[in-house]
Structures are given as C-alpha cells and as structure tokens.
N, C-alpha and C. Protein backbone atom coordinates (compact mmCIF):
# COMPACT_ATOMS: atom_id res chain seq x y z
N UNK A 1 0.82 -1.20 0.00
CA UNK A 1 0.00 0.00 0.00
C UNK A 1 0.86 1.26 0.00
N UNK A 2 2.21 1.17 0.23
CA UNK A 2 2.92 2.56 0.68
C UNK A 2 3.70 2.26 -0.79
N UNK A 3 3.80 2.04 -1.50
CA UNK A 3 4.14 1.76 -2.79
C UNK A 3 3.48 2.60 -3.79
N UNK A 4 2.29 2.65 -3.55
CA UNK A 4 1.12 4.10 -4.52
C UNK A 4 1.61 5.47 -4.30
N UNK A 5 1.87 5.75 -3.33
CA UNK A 5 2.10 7.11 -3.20
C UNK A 5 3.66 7.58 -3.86
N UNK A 6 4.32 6.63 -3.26
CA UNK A 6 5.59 6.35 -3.81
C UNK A 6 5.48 6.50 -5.12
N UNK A 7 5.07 6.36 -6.05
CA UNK A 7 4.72 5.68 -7.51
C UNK A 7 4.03 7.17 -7.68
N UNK A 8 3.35 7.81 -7.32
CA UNK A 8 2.41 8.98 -7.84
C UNK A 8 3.84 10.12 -7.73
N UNK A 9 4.48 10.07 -6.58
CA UNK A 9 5.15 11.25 -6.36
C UNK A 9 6.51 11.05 -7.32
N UNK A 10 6.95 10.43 -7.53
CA UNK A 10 7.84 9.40 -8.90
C UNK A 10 6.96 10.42 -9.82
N UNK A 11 5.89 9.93 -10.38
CA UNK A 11 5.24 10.45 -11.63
C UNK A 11 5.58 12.09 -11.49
N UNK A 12 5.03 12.49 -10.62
CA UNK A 12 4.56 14.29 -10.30
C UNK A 12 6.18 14.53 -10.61
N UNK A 13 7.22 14.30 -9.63
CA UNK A 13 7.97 14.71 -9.85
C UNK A 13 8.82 14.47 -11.21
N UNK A 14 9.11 13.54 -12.27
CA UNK A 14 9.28 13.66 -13.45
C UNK A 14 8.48 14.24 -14.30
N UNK A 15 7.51 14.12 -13.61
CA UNK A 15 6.55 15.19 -15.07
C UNK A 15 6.96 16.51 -14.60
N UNK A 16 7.24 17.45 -13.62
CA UNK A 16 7.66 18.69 -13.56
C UNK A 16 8.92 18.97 -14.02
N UNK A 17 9.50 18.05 -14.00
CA UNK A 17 11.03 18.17 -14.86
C UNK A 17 11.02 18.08 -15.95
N UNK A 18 9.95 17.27 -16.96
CA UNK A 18 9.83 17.46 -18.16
C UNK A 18 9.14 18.63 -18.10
N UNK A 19 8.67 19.36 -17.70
CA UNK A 19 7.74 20.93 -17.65
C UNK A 19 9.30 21.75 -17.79
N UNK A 20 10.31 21.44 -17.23
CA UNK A 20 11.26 22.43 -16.53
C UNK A 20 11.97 22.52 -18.23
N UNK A 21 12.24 20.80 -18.62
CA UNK A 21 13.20 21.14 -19.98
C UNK A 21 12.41 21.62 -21.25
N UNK A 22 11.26 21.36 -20.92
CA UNK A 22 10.03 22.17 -22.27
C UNK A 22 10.41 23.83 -22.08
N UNK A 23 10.21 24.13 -21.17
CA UNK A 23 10.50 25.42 -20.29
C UNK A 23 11.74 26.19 -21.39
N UNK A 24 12.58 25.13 -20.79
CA UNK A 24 14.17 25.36 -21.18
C UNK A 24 14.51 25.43 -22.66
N UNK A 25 14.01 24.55 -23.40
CA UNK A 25 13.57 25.24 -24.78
C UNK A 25 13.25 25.95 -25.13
N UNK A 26 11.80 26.69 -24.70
CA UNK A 26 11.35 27.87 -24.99
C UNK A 26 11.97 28.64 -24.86
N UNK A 27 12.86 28.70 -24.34
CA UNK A 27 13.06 30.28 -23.69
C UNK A 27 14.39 30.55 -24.45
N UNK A 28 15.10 31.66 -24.65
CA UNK A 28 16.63 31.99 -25.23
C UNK A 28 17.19 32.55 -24.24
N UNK A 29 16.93 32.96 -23.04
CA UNK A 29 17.43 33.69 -21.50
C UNK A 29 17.99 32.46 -21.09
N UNK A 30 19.14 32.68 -21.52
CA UNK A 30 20.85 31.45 -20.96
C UNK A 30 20.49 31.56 -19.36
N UNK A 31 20.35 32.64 -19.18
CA UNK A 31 20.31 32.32 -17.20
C UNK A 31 18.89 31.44 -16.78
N UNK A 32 17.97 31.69 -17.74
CA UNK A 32 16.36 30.84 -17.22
C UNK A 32 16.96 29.65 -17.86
N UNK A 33 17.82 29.04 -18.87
CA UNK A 33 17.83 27.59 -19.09
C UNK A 33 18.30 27.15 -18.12
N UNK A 34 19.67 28.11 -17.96
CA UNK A 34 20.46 26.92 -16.83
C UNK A 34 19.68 26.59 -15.50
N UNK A 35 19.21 27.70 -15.07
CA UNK A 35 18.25 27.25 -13.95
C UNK A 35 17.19 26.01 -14.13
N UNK A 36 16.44 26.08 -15.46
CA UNK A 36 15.26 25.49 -15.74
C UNK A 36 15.96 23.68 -15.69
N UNK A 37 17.19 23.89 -16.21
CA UNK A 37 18.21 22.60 -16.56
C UNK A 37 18.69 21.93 -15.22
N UNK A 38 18.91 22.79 -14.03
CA UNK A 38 19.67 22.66 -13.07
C UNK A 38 18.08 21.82 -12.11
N UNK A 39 17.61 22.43 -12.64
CA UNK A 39 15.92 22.13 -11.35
C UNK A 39 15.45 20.69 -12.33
N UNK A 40 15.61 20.86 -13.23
CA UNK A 40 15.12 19.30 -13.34
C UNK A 40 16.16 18.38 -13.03
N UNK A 41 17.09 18.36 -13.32
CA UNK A 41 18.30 17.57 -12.94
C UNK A 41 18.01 17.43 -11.49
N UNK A 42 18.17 18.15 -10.98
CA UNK A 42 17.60 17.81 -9.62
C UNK A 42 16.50 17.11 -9.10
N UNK A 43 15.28 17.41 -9.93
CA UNK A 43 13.70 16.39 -9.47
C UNK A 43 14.68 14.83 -10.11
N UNK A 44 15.22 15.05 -11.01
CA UNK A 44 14.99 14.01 -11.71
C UNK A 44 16.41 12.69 -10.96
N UNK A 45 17.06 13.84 -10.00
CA UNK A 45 18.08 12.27 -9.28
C UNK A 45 17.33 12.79 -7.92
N UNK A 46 16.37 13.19 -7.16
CA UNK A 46 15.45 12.82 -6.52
C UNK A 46 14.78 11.46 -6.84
N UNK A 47 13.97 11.56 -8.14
CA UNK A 47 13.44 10.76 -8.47
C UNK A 47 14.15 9.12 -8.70
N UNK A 48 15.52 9.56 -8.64
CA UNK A 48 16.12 8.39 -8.80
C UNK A 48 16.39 8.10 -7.68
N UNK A 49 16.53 8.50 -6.74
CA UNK A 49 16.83 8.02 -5.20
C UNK A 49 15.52 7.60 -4.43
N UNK A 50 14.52 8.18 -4.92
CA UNK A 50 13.23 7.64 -4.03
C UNK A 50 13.06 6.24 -4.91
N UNK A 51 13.69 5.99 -6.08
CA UNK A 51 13.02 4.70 -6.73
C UNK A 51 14.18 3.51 -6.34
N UNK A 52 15.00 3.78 -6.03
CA UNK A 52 16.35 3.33 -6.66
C UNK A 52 16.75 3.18 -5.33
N UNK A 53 16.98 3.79 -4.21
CA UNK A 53 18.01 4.28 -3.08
C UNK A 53 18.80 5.26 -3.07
N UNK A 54 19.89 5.37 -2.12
CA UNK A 54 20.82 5.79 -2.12
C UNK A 54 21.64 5.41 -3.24
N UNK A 55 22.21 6.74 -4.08
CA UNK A 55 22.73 6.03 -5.35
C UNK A 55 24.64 6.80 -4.88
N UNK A 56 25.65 5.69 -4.33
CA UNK A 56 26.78 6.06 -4.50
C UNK A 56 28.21 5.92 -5.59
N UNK A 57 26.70 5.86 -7.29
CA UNK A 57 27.34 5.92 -7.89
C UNK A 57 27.72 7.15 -8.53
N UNK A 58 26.96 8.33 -8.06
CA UNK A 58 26.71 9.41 -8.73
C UNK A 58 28.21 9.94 -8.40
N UNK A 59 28.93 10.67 -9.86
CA UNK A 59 29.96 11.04 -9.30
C UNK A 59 29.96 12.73 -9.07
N UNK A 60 30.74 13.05 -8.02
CA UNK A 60 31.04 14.07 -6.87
C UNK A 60 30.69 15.39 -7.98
N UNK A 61 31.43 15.51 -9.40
CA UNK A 61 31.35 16.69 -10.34
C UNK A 61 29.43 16.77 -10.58
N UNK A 62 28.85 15.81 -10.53
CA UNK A 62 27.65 15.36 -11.18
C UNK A 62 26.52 16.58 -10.01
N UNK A 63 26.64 15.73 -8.77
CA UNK A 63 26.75 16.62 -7.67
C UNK A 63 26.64 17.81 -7.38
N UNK A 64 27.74 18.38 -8.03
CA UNK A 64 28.28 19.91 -7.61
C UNK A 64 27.09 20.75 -8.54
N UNK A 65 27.53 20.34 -9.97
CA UNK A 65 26.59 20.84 -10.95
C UNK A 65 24.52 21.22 -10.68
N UNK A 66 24.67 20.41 -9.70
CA UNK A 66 23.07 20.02 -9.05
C UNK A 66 23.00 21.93 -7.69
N UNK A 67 23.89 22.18 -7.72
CA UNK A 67 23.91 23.10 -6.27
C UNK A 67 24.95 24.22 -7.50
N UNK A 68 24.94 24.27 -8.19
CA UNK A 68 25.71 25.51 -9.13
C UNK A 68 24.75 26.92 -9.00
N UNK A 69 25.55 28.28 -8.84
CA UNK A 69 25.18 29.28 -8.60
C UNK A 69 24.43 29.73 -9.71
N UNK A 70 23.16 30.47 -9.80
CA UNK A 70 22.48 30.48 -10.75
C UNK A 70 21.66 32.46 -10.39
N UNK A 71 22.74 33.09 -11.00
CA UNK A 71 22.21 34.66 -10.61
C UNK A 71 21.28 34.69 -11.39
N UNK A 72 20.09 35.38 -10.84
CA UNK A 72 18.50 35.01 -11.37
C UNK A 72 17.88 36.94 -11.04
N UNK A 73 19.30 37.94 -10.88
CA UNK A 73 18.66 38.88 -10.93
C UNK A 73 18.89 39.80 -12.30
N UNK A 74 18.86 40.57 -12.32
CA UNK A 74 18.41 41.41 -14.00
C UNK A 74 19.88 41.53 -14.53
C-alpha cells in the first residue's frame, strides 16, 4: 500500500522536470535555461533516489553541478 504514493510522487515529480526542460527550450534567457536545466536535474536524481536508493554511484562533479550558482537577478 505505501508503494502508490511512492509511484504517484515518482510520476509528479518527473513530469515537472519534463515541464522544466520544455521550459528550457522555450526560452533563449541562458540564465532561465540553466536554472530550468539545473531544477530538473535535480527532481529528476530525486526521483532516482526515491526509486532506486541511495545512489553512490553518482559522481562528486555530477553533484556539484546540481547546487551551481544560478544569478536570477536582472
């Protein structure tokens, strides 16, 4: 039974990351891709750790790129 929810929030969260790289297409503002790029990358090794586990294969550069500074003012 704790497997459904698991499984819905899996879904929600890859479908907003495909929202993020549709996003990221649209747009030609280099600072809104990388962000739009950086936030799904992120749902999307969420999504791999709630399905998967702890993943200690991810390497450390992979990581960093996930927490990269992203100036989002004018």
């Amino acid at each position: 039974m704790g497997q459904k929810p698991k499984a819905q929030e899996l879904r929600a969260l890859l479908k907003f990351a495909k929202q993020l790289r549709t996003s990221a297409n649209a747009t030609e503002n280099h600072q809104y891709i990388g962000l739009f790029l950086r936030a799904a990358m992120a749902l999307e090794e969420r999504a791999s750790l709630l399905a998967f586990g702890s993943s200690d294969a991810v390497p450390p550069e992979a990581d960093q790129a996930l927490h990269a500074h992203v100036d989002i003012c004018c």
